[in-house]
Protein backbone atom coordinates (compact mmCIF):
# COMPACT_ATOMS: atom_id res chain seq x y z
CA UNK A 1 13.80 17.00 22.68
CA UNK A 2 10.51 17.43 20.16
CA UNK A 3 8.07 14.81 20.11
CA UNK A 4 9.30 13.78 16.80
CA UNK A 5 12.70 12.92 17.99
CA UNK A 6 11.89 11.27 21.21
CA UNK A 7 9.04 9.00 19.02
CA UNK A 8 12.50 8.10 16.71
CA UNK A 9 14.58 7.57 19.63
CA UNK A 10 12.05 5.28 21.22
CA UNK A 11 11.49 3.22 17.92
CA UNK A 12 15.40 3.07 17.83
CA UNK A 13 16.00 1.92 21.39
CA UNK A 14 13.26 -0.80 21.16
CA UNK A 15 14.30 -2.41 17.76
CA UNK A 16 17.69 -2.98 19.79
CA UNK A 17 16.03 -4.20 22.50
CA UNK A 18 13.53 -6.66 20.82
CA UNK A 19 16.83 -7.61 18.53
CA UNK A 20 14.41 -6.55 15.24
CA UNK A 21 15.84 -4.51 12.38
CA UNK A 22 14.95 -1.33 11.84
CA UNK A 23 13.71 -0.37 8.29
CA UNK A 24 15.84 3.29 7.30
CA UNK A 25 12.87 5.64 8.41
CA UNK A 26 11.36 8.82 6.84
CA UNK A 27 8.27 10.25 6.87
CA UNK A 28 6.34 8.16 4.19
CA UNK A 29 7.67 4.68 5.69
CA UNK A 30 5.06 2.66 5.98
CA UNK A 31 4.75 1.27 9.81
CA UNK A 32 4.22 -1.99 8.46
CA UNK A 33 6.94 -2.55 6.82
CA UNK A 34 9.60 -0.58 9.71
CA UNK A 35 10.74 -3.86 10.58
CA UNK A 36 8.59 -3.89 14.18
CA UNK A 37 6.22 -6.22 15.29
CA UNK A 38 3.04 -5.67 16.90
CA UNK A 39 5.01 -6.19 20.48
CA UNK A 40 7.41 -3.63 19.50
CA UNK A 41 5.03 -0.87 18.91
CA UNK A 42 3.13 -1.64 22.39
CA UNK A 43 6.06 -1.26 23.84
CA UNK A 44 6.60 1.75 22.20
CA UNK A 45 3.20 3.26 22.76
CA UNK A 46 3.79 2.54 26.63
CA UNK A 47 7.23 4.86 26.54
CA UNK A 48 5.63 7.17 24.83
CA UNK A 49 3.28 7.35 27.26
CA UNK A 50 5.49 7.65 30.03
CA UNK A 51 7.90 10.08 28.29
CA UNK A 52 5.47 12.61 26.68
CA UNK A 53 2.49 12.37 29.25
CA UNK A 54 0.25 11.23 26.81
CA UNK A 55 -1.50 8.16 25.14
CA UNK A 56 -3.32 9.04 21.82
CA UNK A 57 -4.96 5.65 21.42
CA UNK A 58 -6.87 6.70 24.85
CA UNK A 59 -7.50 9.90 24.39
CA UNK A 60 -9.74 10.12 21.84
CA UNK A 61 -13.26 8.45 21.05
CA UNK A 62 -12.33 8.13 17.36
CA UNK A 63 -9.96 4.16 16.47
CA UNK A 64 -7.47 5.78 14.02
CA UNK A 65 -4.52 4.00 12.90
CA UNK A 66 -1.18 5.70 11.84
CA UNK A 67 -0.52 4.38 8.52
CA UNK A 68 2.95 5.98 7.71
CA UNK A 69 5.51 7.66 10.52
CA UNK A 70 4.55 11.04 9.46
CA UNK A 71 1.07 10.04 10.89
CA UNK A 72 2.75 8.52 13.73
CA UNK A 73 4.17 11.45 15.11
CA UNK A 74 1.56 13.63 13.86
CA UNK A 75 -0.86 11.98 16.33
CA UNK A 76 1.34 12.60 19.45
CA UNK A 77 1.87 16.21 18.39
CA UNK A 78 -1.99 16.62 18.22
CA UNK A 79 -2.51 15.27 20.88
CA UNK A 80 0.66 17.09 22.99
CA UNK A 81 -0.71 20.29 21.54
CA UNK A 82 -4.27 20.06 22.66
């Protein structure tokens, strides 16, 4: 499965979870506004993690914030490629 569709899958599976509503996503929604809370995306981080191998948000000495879902996923293929 490609990063991008286990980061969807993950966002998916914890919306049902957590009982929140999940915004229809493409790649200029805006994080804020996917219907997640701040629980909800450490959660989602933290499969991630254990899924792909990797955690960008401790990886790198530069605090950068995805802003859209695009960004999102572009940070764990970065990060998966390097």
């Amino acid at each position: 499965m490609s990063i991008r569709l286990t980061v969807l899958s993950v966002m998916e599976e914890v919306a049902a979870e957590q009982e929140k509503k999940l915004a229809p996503l493409s790649d200029g929604s805006v994080l804020a506004e996917s219907g997640l809370d701040s629980l909800c995306f450490a959660i989602i981080v933290a499969r991630l993690e254990d899924r792909l191998g990797v955690d960008p948000f401790t990886m790198s000495d530069e605090i950068y914030f995805p802003v859209t879902l695009a960004d999102f996923v572009a940070l764990y293929e970065n990060v998966a490629a390097a």
